[in-house]
C-alpha atoms as a PDB file:
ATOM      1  CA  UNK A   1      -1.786   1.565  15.840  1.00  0.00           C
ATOM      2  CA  UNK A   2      -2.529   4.408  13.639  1.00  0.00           C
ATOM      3  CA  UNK A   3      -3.350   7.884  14.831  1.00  0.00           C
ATOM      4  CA  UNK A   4      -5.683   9.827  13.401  1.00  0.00           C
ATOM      5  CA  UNK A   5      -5.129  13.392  13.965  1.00  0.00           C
ATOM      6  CA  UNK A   6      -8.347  15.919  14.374  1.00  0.00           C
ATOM      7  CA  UNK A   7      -7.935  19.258  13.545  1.00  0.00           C
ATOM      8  CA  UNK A   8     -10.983  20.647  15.913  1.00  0.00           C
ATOM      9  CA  UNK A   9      -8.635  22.396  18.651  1.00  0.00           C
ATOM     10  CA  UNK A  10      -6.527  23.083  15.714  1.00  0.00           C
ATOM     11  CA  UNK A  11      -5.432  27.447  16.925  1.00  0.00           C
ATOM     12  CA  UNK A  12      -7.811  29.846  15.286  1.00  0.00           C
ATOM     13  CA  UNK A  13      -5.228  32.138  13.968  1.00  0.00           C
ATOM     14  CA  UNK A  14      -2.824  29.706  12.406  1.00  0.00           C
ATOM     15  CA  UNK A  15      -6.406  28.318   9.928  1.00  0.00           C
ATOM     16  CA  UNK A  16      -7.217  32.100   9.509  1.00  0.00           C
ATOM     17  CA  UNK A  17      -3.842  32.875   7.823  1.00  0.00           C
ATOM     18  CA  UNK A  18      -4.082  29.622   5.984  1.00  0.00           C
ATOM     19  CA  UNK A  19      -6.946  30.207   4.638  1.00  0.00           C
ATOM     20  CA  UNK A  20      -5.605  33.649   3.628  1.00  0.00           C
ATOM     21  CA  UNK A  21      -2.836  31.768   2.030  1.00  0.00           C
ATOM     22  CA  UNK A  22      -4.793  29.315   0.259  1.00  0.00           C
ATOM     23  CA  UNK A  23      -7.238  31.843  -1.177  1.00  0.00           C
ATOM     24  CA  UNK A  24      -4.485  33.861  -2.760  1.00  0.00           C
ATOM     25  CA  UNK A  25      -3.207  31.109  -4.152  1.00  0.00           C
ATOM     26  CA  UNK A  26      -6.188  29.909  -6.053  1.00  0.00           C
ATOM     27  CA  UNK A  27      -7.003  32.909  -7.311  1.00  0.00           C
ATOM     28  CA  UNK A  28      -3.244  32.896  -9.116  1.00  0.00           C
ATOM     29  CA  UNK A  29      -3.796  29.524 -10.536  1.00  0.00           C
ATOM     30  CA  UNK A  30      -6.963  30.258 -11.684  1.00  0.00           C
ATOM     31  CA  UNK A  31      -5.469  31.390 -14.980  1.00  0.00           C
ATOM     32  CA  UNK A  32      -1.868  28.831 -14.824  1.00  0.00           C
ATOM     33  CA  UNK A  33      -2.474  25.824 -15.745  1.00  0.00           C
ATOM     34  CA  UNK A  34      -1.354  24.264 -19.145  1.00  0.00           C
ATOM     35  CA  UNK A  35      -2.021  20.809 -20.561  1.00  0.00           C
ATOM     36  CA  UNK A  36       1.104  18.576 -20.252  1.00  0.00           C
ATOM     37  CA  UNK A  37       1.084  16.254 -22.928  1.00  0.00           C
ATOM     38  CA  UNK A  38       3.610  13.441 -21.363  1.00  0.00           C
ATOM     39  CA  UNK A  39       1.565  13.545 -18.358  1.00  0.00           C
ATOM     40  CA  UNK A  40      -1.772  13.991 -19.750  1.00  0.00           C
ATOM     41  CA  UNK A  41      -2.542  16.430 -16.682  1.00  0.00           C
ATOM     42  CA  UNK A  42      -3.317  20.322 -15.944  1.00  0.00           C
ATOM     43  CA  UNK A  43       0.390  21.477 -15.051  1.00  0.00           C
ATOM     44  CA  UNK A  44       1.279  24.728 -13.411  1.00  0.00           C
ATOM     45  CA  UNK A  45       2.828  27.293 -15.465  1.00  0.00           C
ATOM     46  CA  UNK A  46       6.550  28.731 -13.909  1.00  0.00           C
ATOM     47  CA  UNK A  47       4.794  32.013 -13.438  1.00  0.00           C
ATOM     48  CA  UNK A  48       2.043  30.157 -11.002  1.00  0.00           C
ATOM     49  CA  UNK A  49       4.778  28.249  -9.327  1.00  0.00           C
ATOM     50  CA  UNK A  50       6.878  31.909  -8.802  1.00  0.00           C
ATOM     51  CA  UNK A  51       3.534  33.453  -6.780  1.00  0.00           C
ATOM     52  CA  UNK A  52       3.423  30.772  -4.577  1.00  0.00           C
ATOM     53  CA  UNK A  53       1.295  27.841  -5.904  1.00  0.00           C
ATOM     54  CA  UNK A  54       0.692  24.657  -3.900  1.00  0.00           C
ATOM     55  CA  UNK A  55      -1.682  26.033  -1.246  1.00  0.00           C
ATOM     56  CA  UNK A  56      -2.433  21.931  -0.183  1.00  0.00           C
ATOM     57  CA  UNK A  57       1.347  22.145   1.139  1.00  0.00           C
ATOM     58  CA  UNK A  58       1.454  25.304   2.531  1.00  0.00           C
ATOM     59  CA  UNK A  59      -1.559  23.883   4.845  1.00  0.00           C
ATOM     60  CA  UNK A  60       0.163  20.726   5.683  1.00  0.00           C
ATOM     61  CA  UNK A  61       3.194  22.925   6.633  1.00  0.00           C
ATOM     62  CA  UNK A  62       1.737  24.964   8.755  1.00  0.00           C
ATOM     63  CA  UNK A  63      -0.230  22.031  10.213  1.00  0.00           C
ATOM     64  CA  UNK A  64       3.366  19.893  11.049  1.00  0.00           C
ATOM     65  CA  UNK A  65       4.875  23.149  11.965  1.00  0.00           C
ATOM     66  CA  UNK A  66       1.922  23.826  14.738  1.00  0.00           C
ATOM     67  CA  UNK A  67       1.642  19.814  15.813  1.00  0.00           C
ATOM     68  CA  UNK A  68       5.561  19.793  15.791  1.00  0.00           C
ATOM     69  CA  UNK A  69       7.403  22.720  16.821  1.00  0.00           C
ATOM     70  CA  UNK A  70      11.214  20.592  17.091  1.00  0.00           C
ATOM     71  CA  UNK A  71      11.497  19.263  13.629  1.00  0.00           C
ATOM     72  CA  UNK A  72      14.611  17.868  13.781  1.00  0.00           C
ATOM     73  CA  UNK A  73      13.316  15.537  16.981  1.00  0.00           C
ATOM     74  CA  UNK A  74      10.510  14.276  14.818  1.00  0.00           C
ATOM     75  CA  UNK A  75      12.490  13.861  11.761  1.00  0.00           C
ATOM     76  CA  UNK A  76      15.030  12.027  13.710  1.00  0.00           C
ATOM     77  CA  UNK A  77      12.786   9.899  15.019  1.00  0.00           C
ATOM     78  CA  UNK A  78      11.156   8.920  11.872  1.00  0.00           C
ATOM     79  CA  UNK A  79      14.885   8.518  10.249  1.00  0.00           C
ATOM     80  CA  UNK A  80      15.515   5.703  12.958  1.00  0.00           C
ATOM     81  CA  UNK A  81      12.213   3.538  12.875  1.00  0.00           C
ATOM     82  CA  UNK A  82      12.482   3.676   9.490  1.00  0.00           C
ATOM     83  CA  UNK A  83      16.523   2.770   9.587  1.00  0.00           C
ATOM     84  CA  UNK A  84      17.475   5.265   6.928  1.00  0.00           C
ATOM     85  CA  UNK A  85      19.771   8.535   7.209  1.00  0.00           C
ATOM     86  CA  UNK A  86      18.613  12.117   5.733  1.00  0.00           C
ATOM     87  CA  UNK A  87      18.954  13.823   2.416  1.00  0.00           C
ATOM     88  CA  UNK A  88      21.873  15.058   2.256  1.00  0.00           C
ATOM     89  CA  UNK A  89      21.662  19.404   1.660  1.00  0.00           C
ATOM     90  CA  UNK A  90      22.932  19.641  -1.706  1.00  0.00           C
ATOM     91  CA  UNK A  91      21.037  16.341  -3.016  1.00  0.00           C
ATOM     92  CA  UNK A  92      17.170  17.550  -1.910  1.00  0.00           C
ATOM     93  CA  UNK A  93      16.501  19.152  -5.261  1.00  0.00           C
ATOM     94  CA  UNK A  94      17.728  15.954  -7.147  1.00  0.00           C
ATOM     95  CA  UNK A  95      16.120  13.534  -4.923  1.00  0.00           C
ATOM     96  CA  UNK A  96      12.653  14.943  -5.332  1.00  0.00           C
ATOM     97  CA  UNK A  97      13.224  15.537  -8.981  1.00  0.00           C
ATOM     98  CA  UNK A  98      13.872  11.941  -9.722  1.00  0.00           C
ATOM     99  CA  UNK A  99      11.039  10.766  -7.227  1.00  0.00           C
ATOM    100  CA  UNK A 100       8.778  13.864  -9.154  1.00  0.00           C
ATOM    101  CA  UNK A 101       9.525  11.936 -12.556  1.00  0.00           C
ATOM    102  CA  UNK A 102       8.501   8.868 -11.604  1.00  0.00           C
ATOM    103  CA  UNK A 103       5.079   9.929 -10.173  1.00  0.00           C
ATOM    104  CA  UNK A 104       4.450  11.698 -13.347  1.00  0.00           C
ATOM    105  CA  UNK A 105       5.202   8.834 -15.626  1.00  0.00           C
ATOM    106  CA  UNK A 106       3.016   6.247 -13.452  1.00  0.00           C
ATOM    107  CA  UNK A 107       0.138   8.221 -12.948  1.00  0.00           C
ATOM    108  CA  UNK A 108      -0.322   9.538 -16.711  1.00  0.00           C
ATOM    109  CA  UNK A 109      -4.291   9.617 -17.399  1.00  0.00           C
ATOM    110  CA  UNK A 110      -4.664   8.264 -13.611  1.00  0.00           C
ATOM    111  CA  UNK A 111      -6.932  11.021 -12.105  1.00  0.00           C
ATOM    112  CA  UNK A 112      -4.279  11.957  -9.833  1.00  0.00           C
ATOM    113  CA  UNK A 113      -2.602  15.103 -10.455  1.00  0.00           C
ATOM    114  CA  UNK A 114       1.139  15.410  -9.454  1.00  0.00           C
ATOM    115  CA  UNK A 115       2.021  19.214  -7.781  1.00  0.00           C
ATOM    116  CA  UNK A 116       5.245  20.345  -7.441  1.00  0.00           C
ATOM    117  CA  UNK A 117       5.982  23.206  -4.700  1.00  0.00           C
ATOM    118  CA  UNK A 118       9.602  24.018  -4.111  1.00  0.00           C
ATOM    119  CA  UNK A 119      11.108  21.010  -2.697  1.00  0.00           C
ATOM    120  CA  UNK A 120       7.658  19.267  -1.888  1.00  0.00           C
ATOM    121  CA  UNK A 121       5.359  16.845  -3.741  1.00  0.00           C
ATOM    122  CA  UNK A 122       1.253  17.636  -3.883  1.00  0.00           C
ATOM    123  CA  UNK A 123      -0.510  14.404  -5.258  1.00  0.00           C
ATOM    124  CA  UNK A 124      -4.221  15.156  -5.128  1.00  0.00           C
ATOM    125  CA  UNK A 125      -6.408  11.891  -5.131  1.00  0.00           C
ATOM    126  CA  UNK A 126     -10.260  13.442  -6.438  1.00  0.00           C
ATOM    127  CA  UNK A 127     -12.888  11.180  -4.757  1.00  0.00           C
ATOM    128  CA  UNK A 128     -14.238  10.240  -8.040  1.00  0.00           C
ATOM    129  CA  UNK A 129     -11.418   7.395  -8.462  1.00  0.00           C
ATOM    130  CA  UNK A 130     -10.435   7.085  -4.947  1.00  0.00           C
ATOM    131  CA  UNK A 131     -14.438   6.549  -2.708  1.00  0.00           C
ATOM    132  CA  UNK A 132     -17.833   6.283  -3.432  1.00  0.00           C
ATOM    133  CA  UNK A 133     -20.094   9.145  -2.562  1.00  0.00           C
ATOM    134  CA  UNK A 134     -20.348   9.300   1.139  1.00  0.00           C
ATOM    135  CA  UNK A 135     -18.157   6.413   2.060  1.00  0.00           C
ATOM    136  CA  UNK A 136     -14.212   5.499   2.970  1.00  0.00           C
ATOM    137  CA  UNK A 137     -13.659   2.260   1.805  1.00  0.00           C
ATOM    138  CA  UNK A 138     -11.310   2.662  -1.604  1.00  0.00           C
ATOM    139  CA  UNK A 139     -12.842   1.535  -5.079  1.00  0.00           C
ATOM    140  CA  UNK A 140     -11.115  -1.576  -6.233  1.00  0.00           C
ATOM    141  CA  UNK A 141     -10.319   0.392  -9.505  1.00  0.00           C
ATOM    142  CA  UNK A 142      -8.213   2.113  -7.841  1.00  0.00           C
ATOM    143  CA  UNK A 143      -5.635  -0.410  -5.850  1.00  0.00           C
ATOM    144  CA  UNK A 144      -3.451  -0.487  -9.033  1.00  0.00           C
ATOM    145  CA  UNK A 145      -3.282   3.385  -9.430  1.00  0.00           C
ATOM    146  CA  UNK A 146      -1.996   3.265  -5.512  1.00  0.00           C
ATOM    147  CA  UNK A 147       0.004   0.306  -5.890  1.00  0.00           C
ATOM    148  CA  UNK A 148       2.191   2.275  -8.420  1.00  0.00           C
ATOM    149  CA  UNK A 149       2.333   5.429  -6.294  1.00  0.00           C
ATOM    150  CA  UNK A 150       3.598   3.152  -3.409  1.00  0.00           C
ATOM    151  CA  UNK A 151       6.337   1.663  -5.029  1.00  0.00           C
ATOM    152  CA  UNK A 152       8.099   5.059  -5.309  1.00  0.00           C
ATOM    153  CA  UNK A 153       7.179   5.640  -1.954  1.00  0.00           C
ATOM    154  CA  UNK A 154       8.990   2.324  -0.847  1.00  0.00           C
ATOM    155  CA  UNK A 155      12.555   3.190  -3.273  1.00  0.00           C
ATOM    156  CA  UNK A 156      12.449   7.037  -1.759  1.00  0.00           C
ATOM    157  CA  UNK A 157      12.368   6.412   1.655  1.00  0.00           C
ATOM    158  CA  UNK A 158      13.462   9.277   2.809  1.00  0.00           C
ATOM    159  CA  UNK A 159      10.080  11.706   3.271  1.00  0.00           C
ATOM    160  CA  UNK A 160       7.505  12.746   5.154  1.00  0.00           C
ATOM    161  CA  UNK A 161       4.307  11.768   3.832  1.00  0.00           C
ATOM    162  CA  UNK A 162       1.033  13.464   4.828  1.00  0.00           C
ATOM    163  CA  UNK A 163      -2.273  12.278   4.082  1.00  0.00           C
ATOM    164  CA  UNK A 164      -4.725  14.710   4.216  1.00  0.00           C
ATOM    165  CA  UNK A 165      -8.301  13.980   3.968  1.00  0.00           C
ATOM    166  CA  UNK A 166     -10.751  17.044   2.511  1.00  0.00           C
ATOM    167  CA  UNK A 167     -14.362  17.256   1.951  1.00  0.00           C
ATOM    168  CA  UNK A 168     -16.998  19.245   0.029  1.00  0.00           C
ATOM    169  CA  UNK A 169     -19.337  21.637   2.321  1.00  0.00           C
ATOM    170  CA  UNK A 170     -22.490  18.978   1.588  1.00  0.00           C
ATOM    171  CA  UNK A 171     -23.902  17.990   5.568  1.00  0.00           C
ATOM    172  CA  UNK A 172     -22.595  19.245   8.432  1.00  0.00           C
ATOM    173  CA  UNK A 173     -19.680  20.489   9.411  1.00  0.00           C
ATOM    174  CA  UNK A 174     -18.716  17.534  12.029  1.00  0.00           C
ATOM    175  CA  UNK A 175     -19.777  14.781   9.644  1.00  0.00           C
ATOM    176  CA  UNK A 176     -17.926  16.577   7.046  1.00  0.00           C
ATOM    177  CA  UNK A 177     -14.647  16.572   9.586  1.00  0.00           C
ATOM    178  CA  UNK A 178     -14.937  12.583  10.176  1.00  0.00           C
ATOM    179  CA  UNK A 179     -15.837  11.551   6.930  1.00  0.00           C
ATOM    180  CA  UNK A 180     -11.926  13.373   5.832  1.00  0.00           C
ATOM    181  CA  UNK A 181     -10.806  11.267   8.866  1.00  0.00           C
ATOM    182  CA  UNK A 182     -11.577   8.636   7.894  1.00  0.00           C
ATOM    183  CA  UNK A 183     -10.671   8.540   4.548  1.00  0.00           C
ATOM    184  CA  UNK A 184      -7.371   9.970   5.512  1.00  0.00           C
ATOM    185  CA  UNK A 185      -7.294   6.563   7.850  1.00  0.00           C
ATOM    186  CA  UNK A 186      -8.232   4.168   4.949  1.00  0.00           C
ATOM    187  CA  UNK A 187      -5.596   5.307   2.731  1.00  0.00           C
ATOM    188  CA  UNK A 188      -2.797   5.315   5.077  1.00  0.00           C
ATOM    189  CA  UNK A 189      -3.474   1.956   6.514  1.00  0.00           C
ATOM    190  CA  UNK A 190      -3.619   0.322   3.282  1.00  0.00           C
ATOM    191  CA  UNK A 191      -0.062   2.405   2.635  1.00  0.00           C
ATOM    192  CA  UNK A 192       1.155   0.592   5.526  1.00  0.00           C
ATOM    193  CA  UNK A 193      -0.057  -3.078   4.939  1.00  0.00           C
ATOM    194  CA  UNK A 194       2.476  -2.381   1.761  1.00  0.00           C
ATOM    195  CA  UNK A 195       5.144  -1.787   3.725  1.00  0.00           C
ATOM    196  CA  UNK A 196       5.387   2.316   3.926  1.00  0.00           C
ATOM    197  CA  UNK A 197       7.379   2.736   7.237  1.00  0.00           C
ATOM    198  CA  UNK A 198       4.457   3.812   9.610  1.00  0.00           C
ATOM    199  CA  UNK A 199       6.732   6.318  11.248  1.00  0.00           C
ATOM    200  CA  UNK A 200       7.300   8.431   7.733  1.00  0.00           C
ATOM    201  CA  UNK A 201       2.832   8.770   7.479  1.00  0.00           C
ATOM    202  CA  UNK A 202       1.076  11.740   9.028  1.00  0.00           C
ATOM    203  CA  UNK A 203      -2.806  11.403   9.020  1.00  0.00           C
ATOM    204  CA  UNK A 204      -4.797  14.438   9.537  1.00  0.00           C
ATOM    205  CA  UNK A 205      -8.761  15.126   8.201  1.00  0.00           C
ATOM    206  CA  UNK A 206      -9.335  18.893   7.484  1.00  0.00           C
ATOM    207  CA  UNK A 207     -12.847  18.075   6.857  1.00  0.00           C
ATOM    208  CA  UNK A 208     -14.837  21.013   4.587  1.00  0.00           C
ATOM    209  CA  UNK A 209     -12.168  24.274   5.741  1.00  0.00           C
ATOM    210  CA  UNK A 210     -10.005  24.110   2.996  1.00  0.00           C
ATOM    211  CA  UNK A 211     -11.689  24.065  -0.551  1.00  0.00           C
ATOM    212  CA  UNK A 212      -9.932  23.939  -3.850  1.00  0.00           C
ATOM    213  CA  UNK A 213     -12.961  24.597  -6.029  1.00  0.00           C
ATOM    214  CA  UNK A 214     -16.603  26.528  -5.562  1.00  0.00           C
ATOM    215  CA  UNK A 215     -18.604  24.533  -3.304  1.00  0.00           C
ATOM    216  CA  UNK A 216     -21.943  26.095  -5.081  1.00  0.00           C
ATOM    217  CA  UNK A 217     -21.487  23.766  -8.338  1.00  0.00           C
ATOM    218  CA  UNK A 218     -20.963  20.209  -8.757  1.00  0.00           C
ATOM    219  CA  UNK A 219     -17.809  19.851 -10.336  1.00  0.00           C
ATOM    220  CA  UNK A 220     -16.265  22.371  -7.590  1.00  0.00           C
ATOM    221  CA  UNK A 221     -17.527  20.372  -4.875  1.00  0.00           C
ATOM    222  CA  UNK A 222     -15.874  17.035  -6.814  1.00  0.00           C
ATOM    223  CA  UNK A 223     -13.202  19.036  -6.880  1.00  0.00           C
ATOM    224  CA  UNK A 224     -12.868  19.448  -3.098  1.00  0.00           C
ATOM    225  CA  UNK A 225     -13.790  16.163  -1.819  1.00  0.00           C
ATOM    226  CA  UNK A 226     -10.305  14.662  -2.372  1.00  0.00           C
ATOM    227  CA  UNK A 227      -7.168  12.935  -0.794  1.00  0.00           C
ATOM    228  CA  UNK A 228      -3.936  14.612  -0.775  1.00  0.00           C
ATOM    229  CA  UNK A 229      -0.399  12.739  -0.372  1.00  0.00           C
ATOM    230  CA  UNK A 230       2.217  15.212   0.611  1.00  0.00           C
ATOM    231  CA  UNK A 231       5.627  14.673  -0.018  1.00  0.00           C
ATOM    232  CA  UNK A 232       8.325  16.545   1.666  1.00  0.00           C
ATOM    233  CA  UNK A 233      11.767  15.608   2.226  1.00  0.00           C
ATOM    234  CA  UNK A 234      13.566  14.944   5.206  1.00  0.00           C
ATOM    235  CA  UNK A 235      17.082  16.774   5.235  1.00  0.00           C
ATOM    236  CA  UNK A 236      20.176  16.546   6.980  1.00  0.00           C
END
């Protein structure tokens, strides 16, 4: 059975230097991004990426690293329900750089936007392909975008992958935390009934604490009600 993690008892200090974190962060890409024209996506410039872009991974990071403090028991778990071995040191850069490619190519003009951070994978799902306003079942739209994203999941077995459900600051601030729950829950069961190894999915809602846009307008709270897929590799 699926877990689906709440973040409520989540410790106060570790959000308050996320946040710090993810705040700096936006305000560097604020001014980065470039049109790629293979991709048909914003792309972060270099310079972004050198500052420290990707504040969606640097929250799931910090997230595993408080739910999880013996990573190499929980990635040795996952590496033996799933029946696969690590990424071998030297290989990580080259293994996420193929699986990086891919993503691009298949989700060209998708919606989705493809973020690379270091070794890790951001793919941020807006809710404007992925829900309907206010609900978690998926729009049958966009089955064939995820389709595609999980058969790269299923030939590059060998990460972690986070799904993080976020919402705008609309409503309260506990339906706001179990509406990202259970969107988080919708796409990672339908992840599994395609065969992604259970073991390799975390599920966590962050509900409205970690915006990407400004939740006084429109298009920044579209912005910030989103699923994000976070790739990270699983090393020797």
């Amino acid at each position: 059975m699926l877990k689906v993690i709440k973040t409520k008892g989540t410790n106060h200090t570790m959000k308050k230097s996320i946040i710090a974190i993810f705040a700096a962060s936006a305000l560097v890409l604020s001014g980065c991004q470039t049109f790629d024209p293979y991709t048909g996506e914003q792309k972060t410039s270099a310079t972004a990426k050198g500052a420290g872009i990707g504040a969606g991974i640097g929250v799931v990071l910090a997230y595993l690293s408080n739910k999880n403090k013996d990573s190499k028991t929980r990635n040795r778990k996952i590496l033996q329900a799933a029946g696969i071995g690590a990424i071998a040191g030297g290989g990580v850069g080259y293994y996420m750089d193929t699986q990086e490619a891919k993503l691009r190519k298949i989700l060209r003009n998708s919606g989705v936007s493809v973020i690379r951070d270091g070794d890790n994978i951001n793919l941020i799902m807006p809710s404007n392909i992925t829900f309907s306003s206010g609900g978690h079942q998926l729009n049958s739209d966009f089955f064939k975008v995820l389709d595609s994203v999980i058969l790269v999941l299923n030939e590059y077995k060998k990460t972690i992958i986070v799904v993080a459900g976020h919402t705008d600051s609309q409503g309260s601030e506990e339906s706001n935390q179990a509406l990202s729950e259970r969107r988080a829950a919708t796409v990672s069961v339908y992840l599994t009934s395609e065969q992604v190894t259970n073991a390799r999915i975390e599920t966590v809602g962050f509900g409205e604490v970690y915006p990407i846009s400004d939740n006084a307008t429109d298009a920044g709270r579209s912005q910030n009600r989103r699923v994000e897929l976070s790739l990270l590799p699983i090393r020797e």
